[in-house]
Structure formats: C-alpha cells, structure tokens
Protein backbone atom coordinates (compact mmCIF):
# COMPACT_ATOMS: atom_id res chain seq x y z
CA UNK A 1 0.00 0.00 0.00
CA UNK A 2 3.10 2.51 0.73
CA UNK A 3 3.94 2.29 -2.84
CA UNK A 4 0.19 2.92 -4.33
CA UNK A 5 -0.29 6.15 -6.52
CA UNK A 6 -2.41 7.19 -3.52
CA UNK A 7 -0.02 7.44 -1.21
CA UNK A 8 2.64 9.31 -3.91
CA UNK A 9 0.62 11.49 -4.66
CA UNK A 10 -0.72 12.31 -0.94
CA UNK A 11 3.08 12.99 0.12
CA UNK A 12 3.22 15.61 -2.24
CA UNK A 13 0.25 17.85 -0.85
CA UNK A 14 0.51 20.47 1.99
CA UNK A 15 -1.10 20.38 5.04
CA UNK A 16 -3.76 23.02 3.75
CA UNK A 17 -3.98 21.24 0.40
CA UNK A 18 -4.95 18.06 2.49
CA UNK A 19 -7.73 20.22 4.06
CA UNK A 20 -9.30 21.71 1.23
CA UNK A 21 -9.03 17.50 -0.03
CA UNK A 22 -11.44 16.82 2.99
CA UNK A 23 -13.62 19.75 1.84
CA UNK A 24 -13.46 18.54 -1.94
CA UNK A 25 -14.55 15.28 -0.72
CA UNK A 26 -17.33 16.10 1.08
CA UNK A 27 -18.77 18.21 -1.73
CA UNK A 28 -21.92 16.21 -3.22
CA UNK A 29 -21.00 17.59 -6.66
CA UNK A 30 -17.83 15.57 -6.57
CA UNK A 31 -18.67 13.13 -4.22
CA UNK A 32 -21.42 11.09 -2.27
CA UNK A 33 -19.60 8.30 -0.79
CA UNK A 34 -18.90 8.29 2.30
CA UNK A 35 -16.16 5.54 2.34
CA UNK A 36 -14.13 7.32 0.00
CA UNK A 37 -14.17 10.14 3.10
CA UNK A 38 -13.64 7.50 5.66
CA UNK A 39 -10.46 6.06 3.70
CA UNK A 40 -9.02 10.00 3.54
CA UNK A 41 -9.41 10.41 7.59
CA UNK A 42 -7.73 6.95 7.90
CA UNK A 43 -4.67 7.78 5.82
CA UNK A 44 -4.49 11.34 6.73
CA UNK A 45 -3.17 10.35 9.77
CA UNK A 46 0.11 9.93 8.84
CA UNK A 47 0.24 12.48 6.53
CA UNK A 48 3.32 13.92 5.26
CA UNK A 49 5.44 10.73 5.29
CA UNK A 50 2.88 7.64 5.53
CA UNK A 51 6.07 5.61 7.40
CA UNK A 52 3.92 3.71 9.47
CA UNK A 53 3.82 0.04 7.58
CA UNK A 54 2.19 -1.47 10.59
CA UNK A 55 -0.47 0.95 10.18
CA UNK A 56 -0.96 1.56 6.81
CA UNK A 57 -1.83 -2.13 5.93
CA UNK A 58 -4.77 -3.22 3.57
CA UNK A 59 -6.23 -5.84 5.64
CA UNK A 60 -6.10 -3.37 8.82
CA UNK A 61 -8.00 -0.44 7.08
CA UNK A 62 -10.11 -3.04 4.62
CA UNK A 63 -11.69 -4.62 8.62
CA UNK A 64 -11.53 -0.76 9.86
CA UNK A 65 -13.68 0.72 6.28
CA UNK A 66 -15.89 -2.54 6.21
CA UNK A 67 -16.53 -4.05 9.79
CA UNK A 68 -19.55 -6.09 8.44
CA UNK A 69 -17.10 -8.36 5.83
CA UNK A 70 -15.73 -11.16 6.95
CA UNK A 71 -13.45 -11.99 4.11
CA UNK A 72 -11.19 -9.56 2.22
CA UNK A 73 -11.98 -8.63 -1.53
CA UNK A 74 -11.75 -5.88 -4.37
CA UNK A 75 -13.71 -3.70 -2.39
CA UNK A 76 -10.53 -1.21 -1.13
CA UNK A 77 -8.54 -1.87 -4.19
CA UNK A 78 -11.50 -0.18 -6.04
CA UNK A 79 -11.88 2.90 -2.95
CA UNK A 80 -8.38 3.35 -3.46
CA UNK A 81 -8.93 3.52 -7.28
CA UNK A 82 -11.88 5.59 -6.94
CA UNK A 83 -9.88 8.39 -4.43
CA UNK A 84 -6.93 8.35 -6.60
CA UNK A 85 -8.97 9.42 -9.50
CA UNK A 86 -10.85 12.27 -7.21
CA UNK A 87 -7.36 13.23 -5.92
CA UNK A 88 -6.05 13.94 -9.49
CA UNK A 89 -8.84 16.23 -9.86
CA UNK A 90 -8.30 17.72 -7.20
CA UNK A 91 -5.06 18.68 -7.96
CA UNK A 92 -6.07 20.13 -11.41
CA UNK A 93 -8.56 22.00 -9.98
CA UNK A 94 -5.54 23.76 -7.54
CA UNK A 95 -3.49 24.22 -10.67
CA UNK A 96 -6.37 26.13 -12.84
CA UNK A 97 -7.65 27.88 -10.03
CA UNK A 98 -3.41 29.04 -10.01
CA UNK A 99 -3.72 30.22 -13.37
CA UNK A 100 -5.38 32.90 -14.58
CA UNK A 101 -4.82 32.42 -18.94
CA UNK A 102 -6.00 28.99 -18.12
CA UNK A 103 -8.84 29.63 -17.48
CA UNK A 104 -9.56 32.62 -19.38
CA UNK A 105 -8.40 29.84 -22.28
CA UNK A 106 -11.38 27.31 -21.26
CA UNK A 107 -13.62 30.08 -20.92
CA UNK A 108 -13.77 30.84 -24.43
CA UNK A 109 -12.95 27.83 -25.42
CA UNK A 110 -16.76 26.90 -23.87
CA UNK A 111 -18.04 29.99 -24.87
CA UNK A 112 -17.14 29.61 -28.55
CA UNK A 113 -18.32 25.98 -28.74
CA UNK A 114 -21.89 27.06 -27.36
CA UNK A 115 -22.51 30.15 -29.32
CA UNK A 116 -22.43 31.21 -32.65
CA UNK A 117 -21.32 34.46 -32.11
CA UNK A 118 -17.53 35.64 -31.33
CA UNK A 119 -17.94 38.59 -29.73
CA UNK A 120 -16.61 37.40 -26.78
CA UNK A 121 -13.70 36.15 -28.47
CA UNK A 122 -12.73 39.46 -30.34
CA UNK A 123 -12.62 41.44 -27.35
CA UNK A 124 -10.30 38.82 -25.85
CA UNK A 125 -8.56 39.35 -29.00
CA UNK A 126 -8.72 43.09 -28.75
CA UNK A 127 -7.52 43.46 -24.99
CA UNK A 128 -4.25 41.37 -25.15
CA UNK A 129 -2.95 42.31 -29.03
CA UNK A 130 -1.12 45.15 -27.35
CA UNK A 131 0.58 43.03 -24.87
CA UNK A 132 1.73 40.25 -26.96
CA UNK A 133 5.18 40.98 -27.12
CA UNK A 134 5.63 41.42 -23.20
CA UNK A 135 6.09 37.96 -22.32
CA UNK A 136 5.60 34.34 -23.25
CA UNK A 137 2.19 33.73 -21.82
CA UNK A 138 0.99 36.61 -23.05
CA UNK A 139 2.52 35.68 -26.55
CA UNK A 140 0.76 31.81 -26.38
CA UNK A 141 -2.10 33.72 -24.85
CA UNK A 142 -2.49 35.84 -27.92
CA UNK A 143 -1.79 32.57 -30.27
CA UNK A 144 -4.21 30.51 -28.41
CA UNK A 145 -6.78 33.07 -29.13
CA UNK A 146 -6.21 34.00 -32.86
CA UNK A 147 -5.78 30.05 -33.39
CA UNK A 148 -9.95 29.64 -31.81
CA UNK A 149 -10.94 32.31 -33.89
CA UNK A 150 -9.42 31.22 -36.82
CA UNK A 151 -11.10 28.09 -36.15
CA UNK A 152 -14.58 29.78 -36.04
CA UNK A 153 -13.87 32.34 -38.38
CA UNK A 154 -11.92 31.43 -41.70
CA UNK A 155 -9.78 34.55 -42.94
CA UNK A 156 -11.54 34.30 -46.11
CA UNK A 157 -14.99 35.53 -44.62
CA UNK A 158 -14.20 38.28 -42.59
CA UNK A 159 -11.19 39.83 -45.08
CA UNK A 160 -11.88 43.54 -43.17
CA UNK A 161 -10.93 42.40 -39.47
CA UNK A 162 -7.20 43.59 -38.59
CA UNK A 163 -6.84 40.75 -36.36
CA UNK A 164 -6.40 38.41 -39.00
CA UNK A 165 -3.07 39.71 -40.96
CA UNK A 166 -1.71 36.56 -41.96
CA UNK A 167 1.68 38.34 -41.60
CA UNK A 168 0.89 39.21 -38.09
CA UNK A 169 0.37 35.70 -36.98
CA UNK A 170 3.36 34.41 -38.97
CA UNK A 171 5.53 36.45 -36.92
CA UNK A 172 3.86 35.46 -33.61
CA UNK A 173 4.54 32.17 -34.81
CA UNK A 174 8.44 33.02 -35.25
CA UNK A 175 8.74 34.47 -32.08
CA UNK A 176 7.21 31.89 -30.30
CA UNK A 177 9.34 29.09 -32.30
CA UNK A 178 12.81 31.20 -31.99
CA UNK A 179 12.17 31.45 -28.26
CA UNK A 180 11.13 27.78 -27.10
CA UNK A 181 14.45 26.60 -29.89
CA UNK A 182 16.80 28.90 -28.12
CA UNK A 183 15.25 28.22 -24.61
CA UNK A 184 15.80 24.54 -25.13
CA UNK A 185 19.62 25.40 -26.07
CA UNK A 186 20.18 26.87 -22.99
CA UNK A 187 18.50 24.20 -20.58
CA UNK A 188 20.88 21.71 -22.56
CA UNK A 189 23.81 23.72 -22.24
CA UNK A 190 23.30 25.10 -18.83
CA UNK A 191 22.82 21.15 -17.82
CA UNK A 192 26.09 20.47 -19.08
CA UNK A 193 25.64 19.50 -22.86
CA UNK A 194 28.48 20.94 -24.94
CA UNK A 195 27.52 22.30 -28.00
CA UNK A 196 29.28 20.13 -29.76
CA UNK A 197 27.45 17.58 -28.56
CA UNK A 198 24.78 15.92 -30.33
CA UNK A 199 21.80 16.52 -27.85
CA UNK A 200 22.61 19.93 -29.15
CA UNK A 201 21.93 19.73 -32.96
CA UNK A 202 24.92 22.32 -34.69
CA UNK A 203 22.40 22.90 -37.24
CA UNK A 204 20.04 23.72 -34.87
CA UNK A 205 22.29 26.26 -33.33
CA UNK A 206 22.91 27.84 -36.83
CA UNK A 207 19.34 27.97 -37.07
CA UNK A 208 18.69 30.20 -34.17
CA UNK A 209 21.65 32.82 -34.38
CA UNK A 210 20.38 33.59 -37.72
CA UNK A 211 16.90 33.91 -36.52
CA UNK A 212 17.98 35.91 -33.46
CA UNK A 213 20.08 38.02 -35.96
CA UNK A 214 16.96 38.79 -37.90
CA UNK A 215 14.69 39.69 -35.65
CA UNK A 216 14.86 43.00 -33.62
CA UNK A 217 15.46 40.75 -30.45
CA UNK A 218 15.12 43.96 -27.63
CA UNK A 219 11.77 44.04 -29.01
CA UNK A 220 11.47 40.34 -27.76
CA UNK A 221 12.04 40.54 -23.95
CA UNK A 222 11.81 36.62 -23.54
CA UNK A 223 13.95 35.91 -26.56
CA UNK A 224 16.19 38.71 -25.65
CA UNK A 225 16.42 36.98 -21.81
CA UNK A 226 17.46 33.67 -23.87
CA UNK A 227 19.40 34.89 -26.11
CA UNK A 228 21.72 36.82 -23.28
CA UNK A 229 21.67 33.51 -21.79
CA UNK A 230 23.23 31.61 -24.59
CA UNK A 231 25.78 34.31 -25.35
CA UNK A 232 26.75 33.25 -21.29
CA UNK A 233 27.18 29.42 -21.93
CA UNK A 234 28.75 29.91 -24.94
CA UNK A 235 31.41 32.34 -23.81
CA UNK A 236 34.93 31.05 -24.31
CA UNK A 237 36.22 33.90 -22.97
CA UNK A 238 35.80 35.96 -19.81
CA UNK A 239 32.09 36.08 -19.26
CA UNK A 240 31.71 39.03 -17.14
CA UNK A 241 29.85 41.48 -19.70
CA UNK A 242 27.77 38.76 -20.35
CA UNK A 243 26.74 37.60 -17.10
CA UNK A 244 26.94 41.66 -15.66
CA UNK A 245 24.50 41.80 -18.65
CA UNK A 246 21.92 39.17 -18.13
CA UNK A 247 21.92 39.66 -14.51
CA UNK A 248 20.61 43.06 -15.49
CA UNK A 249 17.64 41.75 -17.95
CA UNK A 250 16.83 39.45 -15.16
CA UNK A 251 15.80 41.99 -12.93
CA UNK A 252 14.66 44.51 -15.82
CA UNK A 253 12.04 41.59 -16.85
CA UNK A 254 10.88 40.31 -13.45
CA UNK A 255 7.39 41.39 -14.30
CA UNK A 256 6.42 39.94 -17.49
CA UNK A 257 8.83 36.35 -17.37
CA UNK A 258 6.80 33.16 -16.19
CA UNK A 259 7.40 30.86 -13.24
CA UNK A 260 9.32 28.17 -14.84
CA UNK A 261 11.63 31.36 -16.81
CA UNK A 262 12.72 32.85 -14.00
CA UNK A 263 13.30 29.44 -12.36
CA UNK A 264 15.69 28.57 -15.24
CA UNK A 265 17.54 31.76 -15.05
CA UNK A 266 17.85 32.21 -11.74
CA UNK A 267 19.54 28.91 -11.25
CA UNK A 268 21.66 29.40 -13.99
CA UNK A 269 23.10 32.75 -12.41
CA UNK A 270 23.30 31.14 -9.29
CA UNK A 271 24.82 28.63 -10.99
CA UNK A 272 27.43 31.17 -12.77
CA UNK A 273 28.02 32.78 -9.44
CA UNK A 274 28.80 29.96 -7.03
CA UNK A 275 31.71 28.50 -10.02
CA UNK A 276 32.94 32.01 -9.55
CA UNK A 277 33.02 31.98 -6.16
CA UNK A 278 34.77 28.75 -5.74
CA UNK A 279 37.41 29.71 -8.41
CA UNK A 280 38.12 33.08 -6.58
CA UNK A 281 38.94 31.38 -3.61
CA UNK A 282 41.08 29.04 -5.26
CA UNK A 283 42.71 32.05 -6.89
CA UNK A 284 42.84 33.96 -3.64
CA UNK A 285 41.40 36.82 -5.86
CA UNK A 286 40.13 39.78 -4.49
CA UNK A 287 36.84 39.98 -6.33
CA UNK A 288 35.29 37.87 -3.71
CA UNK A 289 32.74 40.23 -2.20
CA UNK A 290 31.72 41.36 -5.61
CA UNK A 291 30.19 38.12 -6.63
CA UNK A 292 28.83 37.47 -3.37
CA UNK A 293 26.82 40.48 -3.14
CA UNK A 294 25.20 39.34 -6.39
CA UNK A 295 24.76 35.60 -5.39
CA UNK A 296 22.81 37.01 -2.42
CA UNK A 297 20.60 39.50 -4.70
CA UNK A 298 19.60 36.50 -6.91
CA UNK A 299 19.03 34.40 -3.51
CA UNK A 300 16.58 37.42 -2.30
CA UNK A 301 15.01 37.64 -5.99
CA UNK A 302 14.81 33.43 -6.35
CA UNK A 303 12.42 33.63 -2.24
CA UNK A 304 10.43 36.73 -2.99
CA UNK A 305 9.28 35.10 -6.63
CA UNK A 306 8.91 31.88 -5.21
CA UNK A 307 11.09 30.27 -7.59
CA UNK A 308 13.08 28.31 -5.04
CA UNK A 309 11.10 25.18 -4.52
CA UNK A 310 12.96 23.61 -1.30
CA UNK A 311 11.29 20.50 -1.55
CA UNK A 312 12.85 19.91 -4.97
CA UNK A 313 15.88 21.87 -3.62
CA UNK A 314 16.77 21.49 0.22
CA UNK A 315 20.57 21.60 -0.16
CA UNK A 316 19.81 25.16 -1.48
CA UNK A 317 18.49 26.17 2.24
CA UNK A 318 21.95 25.25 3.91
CA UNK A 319 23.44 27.34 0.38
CA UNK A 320 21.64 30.53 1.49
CA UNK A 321 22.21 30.51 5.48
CA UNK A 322 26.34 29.30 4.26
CA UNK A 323 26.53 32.94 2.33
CA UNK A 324 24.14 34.50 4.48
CA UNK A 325 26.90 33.91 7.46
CA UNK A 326 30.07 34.68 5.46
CA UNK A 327 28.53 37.96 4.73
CA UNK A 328 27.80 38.09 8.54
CA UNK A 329 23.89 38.75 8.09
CA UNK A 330 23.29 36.79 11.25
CA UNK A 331 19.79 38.62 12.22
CA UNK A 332 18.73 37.67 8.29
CA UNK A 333 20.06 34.91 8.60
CA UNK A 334 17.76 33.71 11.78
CA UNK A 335 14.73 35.04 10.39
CA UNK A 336 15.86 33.26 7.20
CA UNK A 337 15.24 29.84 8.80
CA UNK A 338 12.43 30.89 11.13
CA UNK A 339 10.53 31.91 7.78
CA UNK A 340 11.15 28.97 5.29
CA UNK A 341 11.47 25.62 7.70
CA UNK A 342 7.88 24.93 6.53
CA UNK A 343 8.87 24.97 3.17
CA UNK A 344 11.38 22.01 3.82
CA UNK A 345 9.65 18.26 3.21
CA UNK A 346 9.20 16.96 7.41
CA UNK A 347 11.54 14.18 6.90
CA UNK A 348 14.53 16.85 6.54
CA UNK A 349 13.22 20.03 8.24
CA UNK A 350 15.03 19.31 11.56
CA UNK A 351 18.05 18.20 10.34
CA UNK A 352 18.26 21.35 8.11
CA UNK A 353 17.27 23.84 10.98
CA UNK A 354 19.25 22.11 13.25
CA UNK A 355 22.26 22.63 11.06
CA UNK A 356 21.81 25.72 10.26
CA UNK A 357 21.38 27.61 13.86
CA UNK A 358 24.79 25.28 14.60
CA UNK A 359 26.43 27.42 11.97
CA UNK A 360 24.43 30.22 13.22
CA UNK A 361 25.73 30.20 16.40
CA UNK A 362 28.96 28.59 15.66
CA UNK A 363 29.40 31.73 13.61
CA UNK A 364 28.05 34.19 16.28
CA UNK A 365 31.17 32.18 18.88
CA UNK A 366 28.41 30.32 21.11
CA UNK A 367 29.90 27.00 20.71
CA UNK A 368 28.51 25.06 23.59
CA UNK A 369 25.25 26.49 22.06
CA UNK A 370 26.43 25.60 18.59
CA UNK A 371 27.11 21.58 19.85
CA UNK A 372 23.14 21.53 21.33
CA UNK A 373 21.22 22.20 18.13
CA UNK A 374 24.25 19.56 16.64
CA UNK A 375 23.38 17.15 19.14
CA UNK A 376 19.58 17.72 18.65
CA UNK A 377 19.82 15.71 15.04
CA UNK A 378 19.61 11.85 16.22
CA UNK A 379 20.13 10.74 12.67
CA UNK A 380 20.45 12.23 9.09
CA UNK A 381 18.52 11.56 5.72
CA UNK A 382 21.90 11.42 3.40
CA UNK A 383 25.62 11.46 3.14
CA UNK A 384 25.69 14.91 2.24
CA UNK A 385 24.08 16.14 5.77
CA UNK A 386 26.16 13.58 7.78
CA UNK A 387 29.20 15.11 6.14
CA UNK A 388 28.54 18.63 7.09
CA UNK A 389 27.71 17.65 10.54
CA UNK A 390 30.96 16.02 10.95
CA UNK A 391 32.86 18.64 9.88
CA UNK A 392 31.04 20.99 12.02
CA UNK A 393 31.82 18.67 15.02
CA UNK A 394 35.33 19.04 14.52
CA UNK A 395 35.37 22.65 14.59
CA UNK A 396 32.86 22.85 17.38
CA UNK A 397 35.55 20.65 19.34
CA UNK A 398 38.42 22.39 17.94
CA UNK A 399 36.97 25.81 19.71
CA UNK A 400 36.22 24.25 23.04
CA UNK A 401 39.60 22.74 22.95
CA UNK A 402 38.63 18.98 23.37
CA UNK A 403 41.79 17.34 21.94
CA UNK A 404 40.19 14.02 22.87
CA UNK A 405 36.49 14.66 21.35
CA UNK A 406 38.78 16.41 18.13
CA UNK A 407 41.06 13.33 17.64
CA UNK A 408 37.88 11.10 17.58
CA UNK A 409 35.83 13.31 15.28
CA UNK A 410 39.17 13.59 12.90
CA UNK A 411 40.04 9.56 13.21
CA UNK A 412 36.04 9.15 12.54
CA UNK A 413 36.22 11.83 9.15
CA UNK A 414 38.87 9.87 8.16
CA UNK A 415 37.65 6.11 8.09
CA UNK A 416 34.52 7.64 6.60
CA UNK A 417 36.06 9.14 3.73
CA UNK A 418 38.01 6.08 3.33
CA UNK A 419 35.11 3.87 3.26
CA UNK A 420 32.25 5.66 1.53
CA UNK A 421 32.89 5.46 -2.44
CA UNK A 422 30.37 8.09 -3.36
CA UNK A 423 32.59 10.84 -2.60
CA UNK A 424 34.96 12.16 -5.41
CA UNK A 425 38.25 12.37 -5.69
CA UNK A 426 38.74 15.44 -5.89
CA UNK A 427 36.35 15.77 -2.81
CA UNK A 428 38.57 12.82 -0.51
CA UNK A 429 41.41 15.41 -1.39
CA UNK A 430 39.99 18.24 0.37
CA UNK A 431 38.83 16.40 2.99
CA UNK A 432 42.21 14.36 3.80
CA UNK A 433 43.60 17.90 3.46
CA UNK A 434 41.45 19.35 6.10
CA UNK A 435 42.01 16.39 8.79
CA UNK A 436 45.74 16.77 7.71
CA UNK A 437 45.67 20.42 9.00
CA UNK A 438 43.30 20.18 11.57
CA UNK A 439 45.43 17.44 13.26
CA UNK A 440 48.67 19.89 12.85
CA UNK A 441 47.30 22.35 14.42
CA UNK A 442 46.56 20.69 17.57
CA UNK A 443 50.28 20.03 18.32
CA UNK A 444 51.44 23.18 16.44
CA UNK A 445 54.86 24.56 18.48
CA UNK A 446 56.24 26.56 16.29
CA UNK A 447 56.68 28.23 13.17
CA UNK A 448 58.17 26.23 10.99
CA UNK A 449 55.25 23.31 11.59
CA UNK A 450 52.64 26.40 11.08
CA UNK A 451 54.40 27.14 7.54
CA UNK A 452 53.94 23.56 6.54
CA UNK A 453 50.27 23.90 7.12
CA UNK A 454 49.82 26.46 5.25
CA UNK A 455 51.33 24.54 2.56
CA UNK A 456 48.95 22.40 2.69
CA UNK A 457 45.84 24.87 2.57
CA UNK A 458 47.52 26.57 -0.17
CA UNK A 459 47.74 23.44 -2.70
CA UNK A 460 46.36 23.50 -5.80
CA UNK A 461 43.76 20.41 -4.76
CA UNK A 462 41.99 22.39 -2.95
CA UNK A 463 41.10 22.19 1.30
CA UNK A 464 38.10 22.07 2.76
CA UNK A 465 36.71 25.25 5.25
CA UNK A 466 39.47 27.18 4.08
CA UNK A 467 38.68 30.43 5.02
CA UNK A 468 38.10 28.74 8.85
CA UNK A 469 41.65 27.27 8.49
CA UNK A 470 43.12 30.22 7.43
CA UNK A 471 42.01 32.33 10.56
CA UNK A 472 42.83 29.74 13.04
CA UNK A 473 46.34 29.68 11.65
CA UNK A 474 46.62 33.66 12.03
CA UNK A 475 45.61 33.06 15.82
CA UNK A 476 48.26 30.43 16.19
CA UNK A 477 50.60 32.41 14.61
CA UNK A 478 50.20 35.35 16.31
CA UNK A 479 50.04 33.52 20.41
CA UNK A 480 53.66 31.76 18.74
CA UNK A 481 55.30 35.30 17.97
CA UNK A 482 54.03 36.96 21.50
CA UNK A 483 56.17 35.05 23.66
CA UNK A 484 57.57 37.16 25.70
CA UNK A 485 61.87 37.16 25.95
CA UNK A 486 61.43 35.33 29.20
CA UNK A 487 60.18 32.36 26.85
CA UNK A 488 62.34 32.73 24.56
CA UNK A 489 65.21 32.60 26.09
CA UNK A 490 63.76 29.42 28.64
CA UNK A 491 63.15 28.04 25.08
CA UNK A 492 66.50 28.56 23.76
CA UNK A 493 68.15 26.96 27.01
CA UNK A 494 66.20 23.67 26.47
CA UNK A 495 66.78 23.80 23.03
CA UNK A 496 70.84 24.07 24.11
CA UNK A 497 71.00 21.58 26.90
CA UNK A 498 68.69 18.58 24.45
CA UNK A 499 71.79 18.85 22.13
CA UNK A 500 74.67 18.91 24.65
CA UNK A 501 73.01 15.70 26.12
C-alpha cells in the first residue's frame, strides 16, 4: 500500500492542500460516498510521510472501512482507485484555479463551442494584441486566441478584421518558435551539454543565431532573456559582460517572465556565481565580495518570486544561510530559517534547521550552544548532511579545545572518507587535506610546523573550510610570535641543553 499512486501522490500535498481535499470530498457535486471520506481520515493520519507500515496495511484499514465483511476482496482496491482518480482532480482543480490564462483559455474555449457568435472572443482578442510581445504567456495567450478564432472564423470571410493579418500571426509564430528553440539550447547547455554535442543539434544552433540576428530581439524581452543567456554558456572567454549583462535583464524583466523562466535563469546565475566563487577562492582573488553580493541578490530575488522550490531543492536552504553567514547577516540569517522551515519536506526540516542555527551560532562564537542544536539531530537523511555535521563537530571541538572529542571526530572523518565510495576524488582530497591540517594544528609549536600547514591549505587540490583554516592559523601564529623574551630565552636553554646531552 506505501507504494500505491495514492499514497505518492498524498506525500506531495501540503497540510492546507490536504484540508481543502477533505472539503473537496465532502462536496456532493464531486462526491457522495462516504467511504471514499472515511479512507481520507484513515490515511491522513500519517500524513506527510505515511512511514507507518504497521499501520498503513490493507487488511487493517479493509476490517476498519468494512466491519460487516468477513473476508477480504476488491472492495478497497476499487476505494483506493476511486480516491486516486478524485485526488487527481483535485489537484487540477488547484493548478487552474493558479492560473489565470488557463482559465480565461477554457472560458472561451466553452463559450465559442456554445454560441455562434464571437464577440466574446474578439474582445479577448482586442484586450491582449497590445501586450503580446511582453512575455511568453501573453505571446501563447495571444496565439491561443487568434488560433480559436481562426477556427470559427476562416480569414476568407471576414477579409476587413485587422486581427487576421496573416503576416501578423506568422511572426507570432516566429517568435514563439525562436524562443522555445533557443530556450531549449540553454537548458541543454546550462545542464552540461556541450555544444558540440549531439543533444545539441549544430544545425540547430545555426538555425537560431540567424533567426535571433533577424529579428529586432530587444523588441522580444523573452527571446532577448534567452538569447543573453546563450551568449553566457557559450562564452569562451571571460564572461563578465555577459553575465553583468543578463543579470541586469533578469531583474529589468521580473514582471512579465513566467514561473518556470525565472526558475531557469535564476539557477543558472546562481549557478554562474557559485563556479565564480569557488574559483576566486582558489585564486585567492580579491573579487570575492563582488560576486557574493550578487549571489545574495539572486538568492533574495529566487524567495520573494517563489522560484526556489525547497522540496525539490533542500541543499539550497543550507546554500543561502552558508553565504548569508560569510557575509555576517546573522539577524537575516535567523529570520531566514524561522521563515522557510515549513517549506522544507518533514523528513529533513530538523536536520536542516538544526544545522543551520549550529552554523548560526557557531558563527556568532556560542559554541557550547552551537554543539546543542548539533546534538539535537539523532540521525540524518543522506551522506551529504552527515558530512557537514561532521565537519562541524570538529570545529565545534576544535573551539572548546577537546583534543580528545577532536582526535575522535578527525580519526572518525577519516575512516569515513576512506570507506564511503560516493565521494569524489577530488572531494577525498579536500577532505584528507582538512584532517591533515586540523590534526597539525593541535600540536602546532612553532613556526616552521605552522608554515607547513599552510602549505597544505595553499595546494592546488583544494582544502576544505578554508577560510576557517586560514584564521585559526593567524591566531596560532600570532600567540607563537608573542612570547615574551622570558620564553624565549627558557626556550633557547632547552633547546641548548637537548643537544649537549
């Protein structure tokens, strides 16, 4: 039963979508069966994660929905059936109640099937002509619309009426075609498919510089979006101009792009900005702030429009509060995770809030406060979350100066990496790096040793927490060259009398 459709496609509603279920149900227009209603208040129960296998049996809920059968038949394979159905209408009723074309779309669509007359359909026609270059749904809008009338109204009756210049719709058309062609070129490429590649036709490529050539493409916002975008991924240059460039049309076009085009683009310049990120750091280049700045605009942009979906997404949550804290926005930062936990699925909401306000307060220098919320996560969902909690357990220790919780944590990072085979190779590199360091700089005693870990957070493989490492060996190094002349000097005579013995 925990593998039905029913129960897949429960998990995926909210709590109020649930509730408005239970309403839908209980509608006579949709439904008069009352078992259907009992079945939803049996599995609601364990709504979001329907875990409980003991629970959630057939037989149980088949004795619990019919108490008067004595044998078990068809009867809740065919309830189930019948809900499932109901559910899926349910959910397409949430989608076109969403979207506004939609329904404007079925409107006429019923309107022009029941009457003779297209009135109705001409003003439709008239009001959104003037918007159909401002975005894409206004441009399928407008096709949708000329396409019904054209079906009721054949051009050759009606000669007189503006709204059927062939060469009007003919270049609705080509905007439309140049922008899905060149949209789908830049989900390929930005997915990493060369252009060489074959998923990524050369001809097809060809095709849609010359068309973007031809047309006036600032008159085109969405093509002109698209087009900016494929100028990025195609760079082989520095890419600056164009990302500095897109970046701007992102935020010029807010407005009129869709859901699913500023999803696309968003992710893309996120994408753009976190390689650039991780390259200037590598590079020890100075332009650090710079791209951070913007990484945290498109962050800001990607939560007000909604287009961060963090059940799809949740590694993006611990993304934001990570640059939200090296940019010291603690307060943000808090009301950051306060405000979006409830958009995390329930089997990874504590884990992920529980990390986070560790790094929050890790960051803010309240470790003992810092190890509770680490100690409040039992268990974790994936490698990927036990890996950051590790690593934050090490540096948790490493403050509170536990050399014996440290060595375990750094003898326990190690067999780990050793052992699990999902991690790359260029990933066990950082990590042996880090444990390498971290190990060093519990017995650092002088300068020379501090010089060879710095080596090591300066190789070209790459560490991980570098920036942490860095500023724990500038406090080491600066408690080694305070000692006062008294030390030195006690120093030097132990130094002289180990090599006269």
């Amino acid at each position: 039963m925990l593998k039905s459709k029913l129960i897949k496609t429960l998990k995926l509603l909210t709590e109020k979508e649930l509730e408005n279920f239970g309403y839908y149900l209980n509608c006579p227009i949709y439904n008069k069966d009352k078992k259907l209603v009992e079945l939803l208040n049996i599995l609601a129960i364990h709504h979001p994660l329907y875990d409980a296998e003991d629970k959630l049996n057939k037989n149980l809920i088949f004795k619990k929905i019919y108490p008067d059968k004595k044998r078990v038949d068809s009867s809740l394979r065919v309830l189930m059936s019948r809900l499932t159905k109901l559910l899926e209408e349910f959910c397409t009723t949430v989608i076109l109640q969403k979207d506004e074309k939609l329904q404007q779309r079925l409107k006429l669509n019923f309107l022009t099937n029941r009457k003779s007359e297209l009135e109705e359909l001409q003003k439709n026609i008239e009001q959104h002509e003037s918007h159909a270059w401002s975005g894409t749904d206004a441009l399928y809008h407008q096709l949708y619309l000329m396409e019904l009338y054209l079906s009721k109204a054949p051009i050759a009756k009606n000669p007189a009426t503006k709204y059927q210049s062939v060469q009007s719709i003919v270049n609705s058309i080509d905007a439309y075609c140049t922008y899905l062609k060149i949209r789908y070129i830049v989900f390929s490429l930005s997915n990493g498919v060369a252009a060489t590649n074959e998923l990524v036709d050369k001809n097809l490529l060809q095709e849609v510089t010359h068309l973007t050539k031809c047309l006036p493409i600032n008159e085109f916002p969405f093509i002109h979006l698209y087009h900016q975008a494929y100028l990025l991924l195609t760079a082989k240059e520095e890419n600056k101009d164009y990302f500095d460039k897109l970046f701007f049309l992102f935020q010029k076009y807010q407005q009129i792009i869709t859901q699913q085009e500023g999803l696309q683009i968003s992710m893309l310049l996120i994408k753009f900005c976190k390689n650039k990120l991780l390259a200037i750091e590598l590079l020890n280049n100075s332009s650090l702030l710079s791209y951070e700045e913007k990484l945290f605009k498109l962050y800001c942009i990607a939560l007000e429009k909604d287009y961060l979906n963090f059940k799809h997404l949740p590694m993006y949550f611990i993304d934001i509060v990570d640059l939200g804290l090296s940019m010291h926005k603690y307060r943000w930062v808090r009301n950051f995770v306060k405000q979006y936990a409830t958009s995390l699925t329930a089997d990874i909401r504590d884990n992920l809030v529980n990390l986070s306000l560790t790094k929050l307060h890790f960051c803010q220098q309240k470790y003992a406060s810092a190890q509770n919320y680490l100690f409040c996560n039992k268990s974790y969902p994936n490698d990927e979350l036990k890996l950051i909690a590790r690593i934050l357990s090490i540096k948790i220790n490493y403050e509170l100066e536990n050399k014996t919780a440290l060595k375990q944590e750094t003898d326990a990072l190690r067999v780990y990496v050793f052992r699990t085979q999902k991690l790359s190779i260029s990933k066990q590199k950082k990590l042996n790096n880090f444990i390498r360091v971290v190990n060093r700089l519990r017995y650092v005693k002088s300068l020379s040793s501090l010089a060879k870990a710095k080596e090591t957070i300066m190789t070209p493989e790459g560490i991980t927490e570098k920036t942490w490492l860095l500023e724990k060996i500038m406090e080491v190094e600066t408690q080694l060259t305070r000692k006062t002349p008294k030390q030195k000097k006690r120093n030097s005579q132990q130094a002289n009398e180990c090599a006269a013995n």
